[in-house]
Protein backbone atom coordinates (compact mmCIF):
# COMPACT_ATOMS: atom_id res chain seq x y z
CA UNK A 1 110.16 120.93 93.30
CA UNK A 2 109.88 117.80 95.78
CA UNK A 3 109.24 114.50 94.55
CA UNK A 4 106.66 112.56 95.95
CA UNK A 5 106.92 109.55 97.69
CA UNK A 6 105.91 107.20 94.97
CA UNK A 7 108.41 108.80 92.73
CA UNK A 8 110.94 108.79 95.68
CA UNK A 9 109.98 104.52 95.31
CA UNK A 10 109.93 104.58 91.65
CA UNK A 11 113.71 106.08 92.05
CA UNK A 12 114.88 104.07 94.74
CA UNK A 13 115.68 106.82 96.84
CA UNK A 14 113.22 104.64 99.20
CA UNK A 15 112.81 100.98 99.57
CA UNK A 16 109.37 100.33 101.73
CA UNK A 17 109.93 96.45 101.35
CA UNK A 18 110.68 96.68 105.31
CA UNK A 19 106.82 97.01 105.88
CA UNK A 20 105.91 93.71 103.89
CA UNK A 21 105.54 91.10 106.83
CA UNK A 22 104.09 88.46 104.78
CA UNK A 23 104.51 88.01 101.04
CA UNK A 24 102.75 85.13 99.99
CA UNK A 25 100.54 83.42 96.57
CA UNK A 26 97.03 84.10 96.38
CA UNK A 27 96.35 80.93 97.04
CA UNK A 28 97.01 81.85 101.09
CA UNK A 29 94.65 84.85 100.49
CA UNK A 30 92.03 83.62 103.37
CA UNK A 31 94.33 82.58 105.81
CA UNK A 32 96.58 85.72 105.72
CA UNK A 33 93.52 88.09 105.53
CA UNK A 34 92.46 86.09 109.03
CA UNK A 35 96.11 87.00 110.20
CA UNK A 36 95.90 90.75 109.14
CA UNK A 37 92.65 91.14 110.37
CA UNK A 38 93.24 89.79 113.84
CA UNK A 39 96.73 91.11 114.01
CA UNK A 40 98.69 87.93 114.49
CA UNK A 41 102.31 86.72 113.67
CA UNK A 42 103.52 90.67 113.73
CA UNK A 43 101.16 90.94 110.64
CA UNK A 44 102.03 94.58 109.57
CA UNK A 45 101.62 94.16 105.39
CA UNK A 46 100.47 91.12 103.21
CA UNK A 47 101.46 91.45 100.06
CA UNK A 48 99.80 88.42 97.63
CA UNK A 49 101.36 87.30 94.35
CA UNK A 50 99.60 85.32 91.17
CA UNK A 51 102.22 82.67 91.37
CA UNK A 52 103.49 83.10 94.73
């Protein structure tokens, strides 16, 4: 049986954090969407947080 990839995550048999260009607070939602959206600053993955 092969684990899936979330599993393979959930286990750290995999750590994806390499994709996350910009973690940020929600508060920077607008600007980073313009970022992702127009592909600026090596924006790959935006990954917002409640209290930054």
């Amino acid at each position: 049986m092969n684990a899936t990839s979330l599993q393979k995550v959930q286990n750290g048999d995999i750590d994806p954090s390499f994709v996350i260009t910009h973690p940020a607070g929600l508060e920077a939602g607008p600007e980073l969407y313009k970022t992702f959206r127009d592909k600026e600053d090596g924006c790959i993955k935006v990954v917002m947080r409640p209290h930054g």
